[in-house]
Protein backbone atom coordinates (compact mmCIF):
# COMPACT_ATOMS: atom_id res chain seq x y z
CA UNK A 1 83.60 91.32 111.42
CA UNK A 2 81.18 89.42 113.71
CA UNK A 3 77.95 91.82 114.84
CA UNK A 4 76.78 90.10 117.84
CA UNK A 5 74.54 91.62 120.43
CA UNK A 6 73.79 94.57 118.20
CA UNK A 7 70.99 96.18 117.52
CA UNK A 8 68.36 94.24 115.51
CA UNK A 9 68.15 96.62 112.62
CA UNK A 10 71.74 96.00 111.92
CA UNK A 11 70.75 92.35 111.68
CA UNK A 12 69.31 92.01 108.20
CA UNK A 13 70.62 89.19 105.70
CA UNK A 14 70.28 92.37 102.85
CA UNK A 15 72.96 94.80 104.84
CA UNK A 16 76.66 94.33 105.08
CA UNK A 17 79.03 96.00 108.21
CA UNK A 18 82.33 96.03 107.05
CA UNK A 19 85.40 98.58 107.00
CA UNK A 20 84.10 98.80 103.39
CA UNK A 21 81.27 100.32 104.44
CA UNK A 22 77.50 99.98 105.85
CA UNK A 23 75.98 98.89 102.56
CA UNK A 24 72.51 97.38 102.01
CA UNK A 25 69.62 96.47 99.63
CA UNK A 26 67.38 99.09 99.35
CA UNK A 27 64.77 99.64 101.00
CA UNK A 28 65.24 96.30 102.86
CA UNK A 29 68.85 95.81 104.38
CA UNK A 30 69.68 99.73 104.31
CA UNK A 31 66.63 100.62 105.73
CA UNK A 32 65.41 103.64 107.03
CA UNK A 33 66.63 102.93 110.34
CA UNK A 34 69.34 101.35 109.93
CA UNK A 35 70.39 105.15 107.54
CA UNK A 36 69.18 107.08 110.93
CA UNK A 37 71.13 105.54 113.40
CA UNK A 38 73.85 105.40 111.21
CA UNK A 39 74.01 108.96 110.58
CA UNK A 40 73.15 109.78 114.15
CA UNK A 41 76.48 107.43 115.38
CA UNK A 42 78.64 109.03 112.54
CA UNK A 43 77.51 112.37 113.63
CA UNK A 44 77.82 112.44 116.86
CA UNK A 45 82.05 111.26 116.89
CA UNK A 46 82.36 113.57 114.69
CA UNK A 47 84.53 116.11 116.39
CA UNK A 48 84.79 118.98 114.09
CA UNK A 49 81.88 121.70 112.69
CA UNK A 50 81.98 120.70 108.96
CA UNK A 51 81.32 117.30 106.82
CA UNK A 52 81.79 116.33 103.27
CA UNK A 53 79.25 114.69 101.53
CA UNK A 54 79.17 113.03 97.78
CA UNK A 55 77.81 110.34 96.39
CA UNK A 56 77.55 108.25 93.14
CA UNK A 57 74.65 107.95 90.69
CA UNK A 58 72.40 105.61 92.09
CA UNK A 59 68.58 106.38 91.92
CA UNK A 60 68.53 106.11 96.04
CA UNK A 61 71.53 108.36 96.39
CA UNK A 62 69.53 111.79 95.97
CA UNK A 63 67.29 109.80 98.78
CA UNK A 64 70.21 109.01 101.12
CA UNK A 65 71.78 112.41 100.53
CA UNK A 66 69.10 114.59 101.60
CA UNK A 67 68.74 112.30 104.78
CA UNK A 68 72.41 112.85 105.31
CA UNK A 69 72.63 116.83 105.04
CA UNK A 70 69.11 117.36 106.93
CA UNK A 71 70.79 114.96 110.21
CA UNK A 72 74.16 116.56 109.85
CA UNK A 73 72.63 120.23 110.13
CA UNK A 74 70.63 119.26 112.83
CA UNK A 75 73.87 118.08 114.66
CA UNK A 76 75.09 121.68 114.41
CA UNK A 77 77.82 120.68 111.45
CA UNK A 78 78.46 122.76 108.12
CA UNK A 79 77.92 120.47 105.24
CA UNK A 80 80.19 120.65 101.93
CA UNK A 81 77.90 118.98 99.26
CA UNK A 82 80.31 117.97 96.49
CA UNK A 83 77.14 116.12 94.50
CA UNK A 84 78.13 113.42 92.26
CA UNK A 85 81.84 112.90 92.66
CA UNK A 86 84.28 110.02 92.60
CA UNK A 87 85.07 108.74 96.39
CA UNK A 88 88.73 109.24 96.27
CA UNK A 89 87.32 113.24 95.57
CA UNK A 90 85.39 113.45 98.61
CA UNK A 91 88.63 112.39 100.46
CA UNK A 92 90.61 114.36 99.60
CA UNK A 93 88.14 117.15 99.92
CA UNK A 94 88.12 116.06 103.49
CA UNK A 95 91.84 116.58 103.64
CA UNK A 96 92.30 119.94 101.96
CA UNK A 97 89.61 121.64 103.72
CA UNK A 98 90.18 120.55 107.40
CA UNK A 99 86.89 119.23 107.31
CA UNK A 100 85.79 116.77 110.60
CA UNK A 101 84.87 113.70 108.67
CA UNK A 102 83.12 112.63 105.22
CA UNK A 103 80.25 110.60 103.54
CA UNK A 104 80.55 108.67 100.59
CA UNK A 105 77.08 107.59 99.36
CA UNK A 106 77.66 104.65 97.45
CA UNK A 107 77.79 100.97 97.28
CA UNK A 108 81.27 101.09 95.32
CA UNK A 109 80.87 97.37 92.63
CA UNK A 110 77.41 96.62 93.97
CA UNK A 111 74.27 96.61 91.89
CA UNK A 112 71.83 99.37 91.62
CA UNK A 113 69.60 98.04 93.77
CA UNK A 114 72.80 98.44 96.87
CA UNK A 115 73.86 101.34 98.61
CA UNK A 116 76.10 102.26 101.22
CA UNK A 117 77.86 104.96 103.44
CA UNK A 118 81.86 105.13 103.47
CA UNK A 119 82.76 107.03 106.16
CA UNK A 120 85.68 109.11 106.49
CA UNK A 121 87.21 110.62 109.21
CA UNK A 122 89.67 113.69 109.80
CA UNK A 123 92.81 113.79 106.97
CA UNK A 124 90.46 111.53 104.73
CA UNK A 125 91.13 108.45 105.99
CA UNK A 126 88.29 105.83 105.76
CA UNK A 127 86.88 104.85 109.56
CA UNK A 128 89.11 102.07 110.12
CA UNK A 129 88.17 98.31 112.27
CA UNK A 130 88.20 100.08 115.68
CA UNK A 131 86.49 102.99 114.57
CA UNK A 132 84.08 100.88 113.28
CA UNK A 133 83.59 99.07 116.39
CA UNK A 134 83.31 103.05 118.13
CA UNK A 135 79.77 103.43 115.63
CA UNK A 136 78.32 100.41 115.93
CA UNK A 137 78.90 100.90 119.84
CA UNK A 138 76.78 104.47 119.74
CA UNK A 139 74.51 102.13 117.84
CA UNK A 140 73.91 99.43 120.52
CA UNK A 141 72.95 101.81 123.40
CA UNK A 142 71.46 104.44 120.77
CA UNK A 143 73.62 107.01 122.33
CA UNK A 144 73.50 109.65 120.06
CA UNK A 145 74.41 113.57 120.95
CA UNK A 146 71.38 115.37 121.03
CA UNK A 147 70.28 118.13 117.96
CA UNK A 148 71.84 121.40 118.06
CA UNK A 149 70.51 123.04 115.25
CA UNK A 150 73.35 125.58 115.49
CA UNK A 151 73.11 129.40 114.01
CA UNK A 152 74.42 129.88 110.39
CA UNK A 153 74.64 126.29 110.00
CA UNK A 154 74.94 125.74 106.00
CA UNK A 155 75.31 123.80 103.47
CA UNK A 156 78.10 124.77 100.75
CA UNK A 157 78.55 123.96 96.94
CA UNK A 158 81.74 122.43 96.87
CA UNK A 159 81.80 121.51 93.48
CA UNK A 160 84.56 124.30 93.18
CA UNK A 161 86.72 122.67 95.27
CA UNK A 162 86.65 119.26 92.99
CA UNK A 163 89.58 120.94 90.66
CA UNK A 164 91.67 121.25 94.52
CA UNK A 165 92.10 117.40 94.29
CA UNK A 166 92.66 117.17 90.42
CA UNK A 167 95.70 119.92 91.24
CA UNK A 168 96.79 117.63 93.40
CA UNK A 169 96.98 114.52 91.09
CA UNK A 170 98.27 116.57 88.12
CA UNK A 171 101.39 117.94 90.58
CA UNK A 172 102.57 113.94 90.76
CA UNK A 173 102.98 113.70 87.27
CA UNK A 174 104.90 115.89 84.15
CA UNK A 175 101.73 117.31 82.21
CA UNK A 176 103.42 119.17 79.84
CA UNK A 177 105.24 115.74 78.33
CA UNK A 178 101.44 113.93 78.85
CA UNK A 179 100.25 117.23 76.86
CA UNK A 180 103.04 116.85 73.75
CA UNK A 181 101.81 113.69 73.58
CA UNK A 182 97.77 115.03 72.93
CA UNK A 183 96.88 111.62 73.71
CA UNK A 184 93.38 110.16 73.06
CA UNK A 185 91.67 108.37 75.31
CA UNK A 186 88.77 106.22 75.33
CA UNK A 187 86.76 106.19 78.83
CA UNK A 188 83.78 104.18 80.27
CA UNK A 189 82.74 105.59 83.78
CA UNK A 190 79.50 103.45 84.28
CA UNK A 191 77.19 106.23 84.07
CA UNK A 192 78.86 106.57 88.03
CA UNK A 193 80.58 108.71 90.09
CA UNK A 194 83.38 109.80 87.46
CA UNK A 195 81.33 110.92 84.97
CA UNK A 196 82.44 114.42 85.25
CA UNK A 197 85.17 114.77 87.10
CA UNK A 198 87.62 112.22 84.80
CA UNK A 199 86.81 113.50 81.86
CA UNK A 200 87.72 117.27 83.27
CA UNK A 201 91.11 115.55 84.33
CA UNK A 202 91.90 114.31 80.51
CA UNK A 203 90.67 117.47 79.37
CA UNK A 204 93.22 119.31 81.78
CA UNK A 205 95.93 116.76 80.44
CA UNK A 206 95.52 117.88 76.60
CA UNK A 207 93.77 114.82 76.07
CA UNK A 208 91.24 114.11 73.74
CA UNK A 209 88.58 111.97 75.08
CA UNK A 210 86.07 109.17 73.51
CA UNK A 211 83.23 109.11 75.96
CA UNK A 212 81.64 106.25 76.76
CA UNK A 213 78.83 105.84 79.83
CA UNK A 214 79.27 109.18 81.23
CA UNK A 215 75.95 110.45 81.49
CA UNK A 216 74.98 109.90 85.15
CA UNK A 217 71.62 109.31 85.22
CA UNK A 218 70.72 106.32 87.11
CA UNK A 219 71.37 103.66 85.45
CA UNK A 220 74.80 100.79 84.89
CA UNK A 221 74.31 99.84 81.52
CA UNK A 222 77.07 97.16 82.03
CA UNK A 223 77.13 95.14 85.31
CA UNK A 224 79.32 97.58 87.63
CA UNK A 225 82.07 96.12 88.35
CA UNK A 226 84.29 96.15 85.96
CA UNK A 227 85.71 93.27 84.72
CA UNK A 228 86.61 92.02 81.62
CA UNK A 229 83.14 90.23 81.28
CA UNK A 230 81.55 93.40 81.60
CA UNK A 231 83.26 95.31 79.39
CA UNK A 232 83.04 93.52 76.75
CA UNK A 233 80.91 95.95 74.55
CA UNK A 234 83.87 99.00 75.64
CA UNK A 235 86.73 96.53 74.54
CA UNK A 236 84.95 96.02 70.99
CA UNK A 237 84.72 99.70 70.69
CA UNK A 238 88.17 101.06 71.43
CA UNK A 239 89.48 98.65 69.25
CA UNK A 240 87.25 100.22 66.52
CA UNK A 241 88.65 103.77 67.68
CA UNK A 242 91.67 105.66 66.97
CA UNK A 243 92.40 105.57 71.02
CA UNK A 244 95.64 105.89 72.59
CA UNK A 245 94.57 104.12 75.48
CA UNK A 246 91.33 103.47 77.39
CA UNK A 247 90.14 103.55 80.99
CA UNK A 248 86.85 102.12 82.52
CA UNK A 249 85.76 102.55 86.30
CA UNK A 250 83.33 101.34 89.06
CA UNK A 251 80.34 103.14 89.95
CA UNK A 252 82.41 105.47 93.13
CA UNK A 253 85.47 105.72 90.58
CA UNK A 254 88.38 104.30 93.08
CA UNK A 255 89.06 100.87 90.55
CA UNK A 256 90.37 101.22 87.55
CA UNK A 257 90.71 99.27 84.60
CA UNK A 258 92.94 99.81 81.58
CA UNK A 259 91.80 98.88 77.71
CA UNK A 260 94.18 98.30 74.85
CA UNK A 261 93.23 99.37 71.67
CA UNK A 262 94.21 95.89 70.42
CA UNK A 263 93.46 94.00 73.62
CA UNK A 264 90.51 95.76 74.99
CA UNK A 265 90.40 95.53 78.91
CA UNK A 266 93.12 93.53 80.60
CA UNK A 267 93.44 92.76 83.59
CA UNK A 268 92.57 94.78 86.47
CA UNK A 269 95.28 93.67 88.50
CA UNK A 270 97.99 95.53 85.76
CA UNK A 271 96.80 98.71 86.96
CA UNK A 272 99.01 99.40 89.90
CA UNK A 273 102.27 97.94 88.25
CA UNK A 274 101.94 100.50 85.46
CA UNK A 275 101.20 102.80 87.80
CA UNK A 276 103.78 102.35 90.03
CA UNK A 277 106.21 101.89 86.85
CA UNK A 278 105.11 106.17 86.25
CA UNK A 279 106.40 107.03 89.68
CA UNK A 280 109.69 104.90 89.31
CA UNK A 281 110.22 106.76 86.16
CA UNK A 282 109.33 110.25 87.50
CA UNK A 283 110.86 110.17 91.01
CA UNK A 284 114.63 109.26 92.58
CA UNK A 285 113.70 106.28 94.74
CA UNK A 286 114.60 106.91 98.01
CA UNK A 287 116.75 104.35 99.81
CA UNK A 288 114.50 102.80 102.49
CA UNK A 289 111.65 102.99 99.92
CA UNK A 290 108.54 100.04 99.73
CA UNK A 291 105.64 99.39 98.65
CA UNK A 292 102.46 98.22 99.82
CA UNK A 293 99.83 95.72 98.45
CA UNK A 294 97.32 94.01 99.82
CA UNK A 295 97.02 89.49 100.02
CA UNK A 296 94.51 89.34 97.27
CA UNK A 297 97.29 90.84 94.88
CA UNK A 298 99.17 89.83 92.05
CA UNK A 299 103.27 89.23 92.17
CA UNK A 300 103.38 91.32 88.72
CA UNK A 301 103.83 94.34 91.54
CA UNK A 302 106.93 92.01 93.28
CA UNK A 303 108.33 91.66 90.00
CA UNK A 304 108.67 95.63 89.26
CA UNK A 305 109.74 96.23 92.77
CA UNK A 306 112.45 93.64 92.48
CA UNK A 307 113.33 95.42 89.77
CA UNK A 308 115.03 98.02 91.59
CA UNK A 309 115.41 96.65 94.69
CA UNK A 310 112.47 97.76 96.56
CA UNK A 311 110.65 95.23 99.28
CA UNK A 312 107.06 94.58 98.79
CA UNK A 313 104.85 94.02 101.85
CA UNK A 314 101.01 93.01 102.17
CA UNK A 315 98.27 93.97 104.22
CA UNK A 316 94.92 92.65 105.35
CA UNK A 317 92.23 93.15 101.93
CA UNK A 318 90.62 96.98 102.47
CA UNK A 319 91.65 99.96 101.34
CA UNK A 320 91.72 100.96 105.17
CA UNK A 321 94.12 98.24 105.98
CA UNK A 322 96.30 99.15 102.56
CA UNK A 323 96.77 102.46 104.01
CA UNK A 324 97.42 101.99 107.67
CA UNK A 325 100.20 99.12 106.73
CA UNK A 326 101.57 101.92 104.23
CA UNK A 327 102.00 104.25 107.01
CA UNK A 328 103.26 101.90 109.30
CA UNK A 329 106.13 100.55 106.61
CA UNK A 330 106.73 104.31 105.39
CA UNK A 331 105.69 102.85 101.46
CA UNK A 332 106.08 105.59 98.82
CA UNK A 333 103.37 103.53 96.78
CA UNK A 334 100.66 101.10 97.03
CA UNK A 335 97.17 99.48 96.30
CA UNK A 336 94.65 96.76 95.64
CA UNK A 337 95.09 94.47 92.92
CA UNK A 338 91.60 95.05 92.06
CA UNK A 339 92.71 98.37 89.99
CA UNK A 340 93.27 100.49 93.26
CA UNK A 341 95.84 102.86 92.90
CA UNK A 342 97.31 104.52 96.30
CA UNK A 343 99.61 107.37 95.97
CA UNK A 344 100.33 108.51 99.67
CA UNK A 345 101.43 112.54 98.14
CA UNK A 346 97.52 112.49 96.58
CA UNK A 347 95.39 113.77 99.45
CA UNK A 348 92.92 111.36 98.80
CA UNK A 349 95.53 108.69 100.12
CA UNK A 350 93.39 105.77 99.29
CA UNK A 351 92.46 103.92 95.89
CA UNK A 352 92.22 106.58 93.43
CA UNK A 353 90.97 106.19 89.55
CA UNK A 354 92.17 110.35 88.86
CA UNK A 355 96.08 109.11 90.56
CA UNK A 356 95.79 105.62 88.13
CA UNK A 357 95.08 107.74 84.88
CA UNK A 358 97.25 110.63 85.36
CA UNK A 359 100.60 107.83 86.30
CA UNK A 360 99.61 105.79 83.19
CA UNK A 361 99.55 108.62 80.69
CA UNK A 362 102.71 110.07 82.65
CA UNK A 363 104.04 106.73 81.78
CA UNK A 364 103.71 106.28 78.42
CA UNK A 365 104.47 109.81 77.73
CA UNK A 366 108.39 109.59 79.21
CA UNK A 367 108.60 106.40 78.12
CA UNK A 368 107.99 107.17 74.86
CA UNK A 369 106.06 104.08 74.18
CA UNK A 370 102.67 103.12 72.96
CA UNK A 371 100.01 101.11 75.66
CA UNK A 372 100.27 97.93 73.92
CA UNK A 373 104.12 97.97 74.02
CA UNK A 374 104.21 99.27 78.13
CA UNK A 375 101.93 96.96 78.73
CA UNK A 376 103.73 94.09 76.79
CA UNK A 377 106.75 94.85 78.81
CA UNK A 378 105.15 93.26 82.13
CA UNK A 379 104.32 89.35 83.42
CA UNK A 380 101.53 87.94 82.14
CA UNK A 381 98.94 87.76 84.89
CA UNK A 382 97.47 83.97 85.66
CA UNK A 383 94.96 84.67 88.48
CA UNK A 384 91.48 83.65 88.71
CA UNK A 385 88.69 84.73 91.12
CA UNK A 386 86.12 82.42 92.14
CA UNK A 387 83.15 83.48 94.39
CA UNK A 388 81.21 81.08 96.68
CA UNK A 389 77.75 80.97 97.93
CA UNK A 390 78.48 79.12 101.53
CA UNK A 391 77.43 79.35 105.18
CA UNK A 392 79.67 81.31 107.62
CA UNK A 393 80.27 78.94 110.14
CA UNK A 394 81.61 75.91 107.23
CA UNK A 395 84.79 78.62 106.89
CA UNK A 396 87.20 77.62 109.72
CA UNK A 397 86.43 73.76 108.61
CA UNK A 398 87.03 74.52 105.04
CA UNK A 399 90.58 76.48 106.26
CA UNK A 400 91.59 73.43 108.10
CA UNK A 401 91.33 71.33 104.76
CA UNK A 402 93.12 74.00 102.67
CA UNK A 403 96.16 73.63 105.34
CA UNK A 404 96.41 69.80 105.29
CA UNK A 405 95.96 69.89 101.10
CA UNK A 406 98.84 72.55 100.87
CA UNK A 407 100.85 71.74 104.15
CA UNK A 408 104.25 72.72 102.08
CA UNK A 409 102.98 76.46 101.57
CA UNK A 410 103.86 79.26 103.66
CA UNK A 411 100.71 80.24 105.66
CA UNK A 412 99.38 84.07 106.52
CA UNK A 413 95.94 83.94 108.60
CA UNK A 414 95.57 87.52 108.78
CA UNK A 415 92.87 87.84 106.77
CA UNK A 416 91.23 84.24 105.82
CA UNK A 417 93.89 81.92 104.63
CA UNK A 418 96.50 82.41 101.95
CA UNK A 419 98.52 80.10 101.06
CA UNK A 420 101.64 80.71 99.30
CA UNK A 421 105.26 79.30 97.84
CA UNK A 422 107.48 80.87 96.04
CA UNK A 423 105.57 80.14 92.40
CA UNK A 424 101.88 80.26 93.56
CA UNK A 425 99.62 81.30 95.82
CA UNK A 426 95.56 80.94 97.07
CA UNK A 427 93.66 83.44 98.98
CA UNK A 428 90.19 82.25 100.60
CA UNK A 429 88.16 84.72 102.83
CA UNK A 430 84.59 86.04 103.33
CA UNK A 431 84.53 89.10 101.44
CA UNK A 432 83.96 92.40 103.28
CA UNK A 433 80.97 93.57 100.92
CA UNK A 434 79.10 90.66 99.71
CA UNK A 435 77.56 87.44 101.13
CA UNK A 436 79.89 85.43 99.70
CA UNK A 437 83.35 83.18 100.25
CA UNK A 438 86.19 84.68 97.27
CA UNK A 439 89.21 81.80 96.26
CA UNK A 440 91.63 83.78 94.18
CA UNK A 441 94.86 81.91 93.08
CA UNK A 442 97.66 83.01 91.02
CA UNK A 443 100.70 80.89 89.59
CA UNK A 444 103.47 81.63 87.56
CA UNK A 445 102.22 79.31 84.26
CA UNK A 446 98.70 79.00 82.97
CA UNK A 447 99.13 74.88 83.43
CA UNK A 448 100.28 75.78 87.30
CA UNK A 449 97.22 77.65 87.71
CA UNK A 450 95.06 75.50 86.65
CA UNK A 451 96.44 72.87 88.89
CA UNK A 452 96.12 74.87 92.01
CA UNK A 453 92.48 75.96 91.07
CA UNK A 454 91.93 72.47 90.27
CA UNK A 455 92.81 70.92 93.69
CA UNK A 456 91.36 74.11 95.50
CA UNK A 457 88.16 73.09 93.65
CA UNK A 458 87.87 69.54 94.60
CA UNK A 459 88.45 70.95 98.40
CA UNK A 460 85.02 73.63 97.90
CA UNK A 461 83.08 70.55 96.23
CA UNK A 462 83.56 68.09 99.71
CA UNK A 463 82.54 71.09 101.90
């Protein structure tokens, strides 16, 4: 969203303001000022006593953290410090315990040198556009409810309450068939935010686990996001394992990738199909029943909800705007195609790597079927993502030549410009964490996609 008029330190070309999050370079975009007032704005709509707060493992986050809890206290709220913890945990956290609102310290796919608060409000939903709008708002006039510095004001180790949301992903799925099955799984959690608290899912599945990057310490000794580029080194090693199946996250743990053992990763966008292949399996569908996906998604999810008759609908790209279109349409299932898994019965109700794991296990294990055969079973993905380095105000010129080069497609403006007929589609929009413009295209045939990409390109190279 456009930031005009606000206040300078929410200005800098290093810091992001998105519904994905105030994220920033450190110590130069996410400055110390720009962590003040953002705490102080958070803090003072907050309308409840208590606040969760985790983060991932970023050197800064111990930093942030300590900035967040000291603020918070002084605002008179009870702080739940769940440590380092995926951010689908500290959701749900937020739900279960009634808290007011929630912090996630962590700049989700970003490098090291990033970091960023996710704010949640009450039921552990992120802040959404207009709350958004609400903070920056406090921002702008700087007007922030005073200190309190309430009596018995505390802050509580929640790290019990971490198994409250792993309950509630292991009651969506049959554990005792996952358990028959004593499954071994390879996992890479980036050295991030799911360090502990996957591995203490598997091990509460009956699975054995192959750990790989779970130490927490610091340091991404792959680039974080996890793509197939990136994983590289975790794809030659499960296919040297005796692995059932492997997993690799982001940094916060909310994307989720699936390995092979004779594929190593595929792709990302797979993730919610399978996944929403285990609840199809392990629930009676009920009649009005959708699902929800966002524009930047693949058709694989289409294809499995044409399957049995269920509509698919999209949404603008942001976990926020996944789950408020999921509510509106009444979905029983949804997600990003960038291996975000929504299950609206998980409290977390947002993208959630613990909900992805448990439905693919609980997938293979009533199906009876090994990962590469499950995973053989679905469309081949053709998609490619393309990021581009470009100034803000070329977008609206370069949208006009994307309509007059694909006039025959079906046009959605809700979020950028996608572009879509019945065997293809292109997506082109400023992303909502980094500085950059992101093309994604899918077709039905390899040769079709590389058509599309190839007159999409020669439309980026005259702008």
């Amino acid at each position: 969203m456009a930031l005009n008029h606000q206040k300078p330190v929410f200005q800098h070309p290093d810091l992001m303001v998105s519904v994905s999050g105030i994220r920033g370079i450190i110590p130069t975009g996410l400055s110390p000022d720009v962590i003040f007032h953002s705490l102080m704005a958070f803090g003072s709509r907050l309308k409840g006593n208590s606040v969760v707060i985790g983060r991932d493992s970023r050197p800064s986050g111990a930093y942030i953290e300590n900035i967040a809890i000291g603020i918070m206290l002084a605002m008179g709220k009870n702080v739940i410090r769940l440590g380092i913890v995926p951010t689908p945990t500290v959701k749900a956290v937020v739900a279960q315990s009634g808290a007011a609102g929630g912090i996630m310290i962590s700049a989700s796919h970003n490098p090291v040198i990033w970091n960023a608060f996710k704010f949640i409000g009450p039921g552990g939903f992120f802040t959404n556009a207009q709350d958004l709008e609400g903070l920056l708002d406090l921002v702008r006039k700087e007007d922030y409810k005073p200190f309190q510095f309430k009596p018995n004001t505390d802050v509580e180790d929640g790290t019990d309450r971490i198994q409250a949301h792993i309950d509630s992903v292991l009651a969506r799925v049959n554990v005792s068939a996952i358990k028959r099955k004593k499954f071994t799984v390879f996992l890479d959690a980036v050295n991030g935010g799911g360090s502990f608290v996957l591995p203490e899912l598997l091990s509460r599945l009956g699975c054995k686990v192959i750990l790989q990057h779970c130490t927490p310490d610091g340091t991404f000794p792959r680039p974080p996001e996890p793509t197939p580029d990136a994983l590289k080194q975790s794809s030659r090693l499960i296919k040297k394992s005796k692995a059932d199946i492997g997993f690799a996250l982001d940094p916060d743990a909310d994307r989720l990738v699936v390995l092979s053992p004779k594929k190593g990763a595929i792709s990302e966008e797979l993730t919610l199909p399978l996944s929403f292949m285990s609840y199809l399996v392990s629930n009676s569908v009920p009649k009005k029943a959708s699902i929800t996906v966002n524009l930047s998604t693949s058709f694989v999810n289409d294809w499995v909800a044409d399957s049995v008759g269920i509509p698919t609908y999209r949404s603008k790209v942001g976990e926020a705007n996944v789950v408020a279109e999921m509510i509106h349409r009444k979905s029983v299932f949804g997600g990003e195609g960038n291996g975000g898994v929504i299950d609206p019965a998980i409290p977390s109700f947002g993208r959630d790597s613990l909900s992805g794991v448990a439905h693919i296990l609980n997938l293979l294990a009533l199906k009876g079927e090994d990962a590469e055969t499950v995973i053989g079973s679905l469309p081949a993905v053709h998609m490619r993502k393309i990021a581009y380095k470009i100034a803000g105000q070329k977008t609206e010129q370069i949208y006009s030549k994307f309509r007059s080069a694909f006039s025959e497609y079906k046009e959605d403006s809700r979020d950028g410009l996608r572009l879509a007929n019945q065997d293809s589609w292109i997506h082109i929009r400023p992303s909502n964490t980094e500085p950059i413009l992101r093309l994604i295209g899918e077709a039905r045939t390899k040769k079709d996609l590389e058509s599309l990409l190839n007159k999409a390109g020669k439309i980026m190279e005259n702008s």
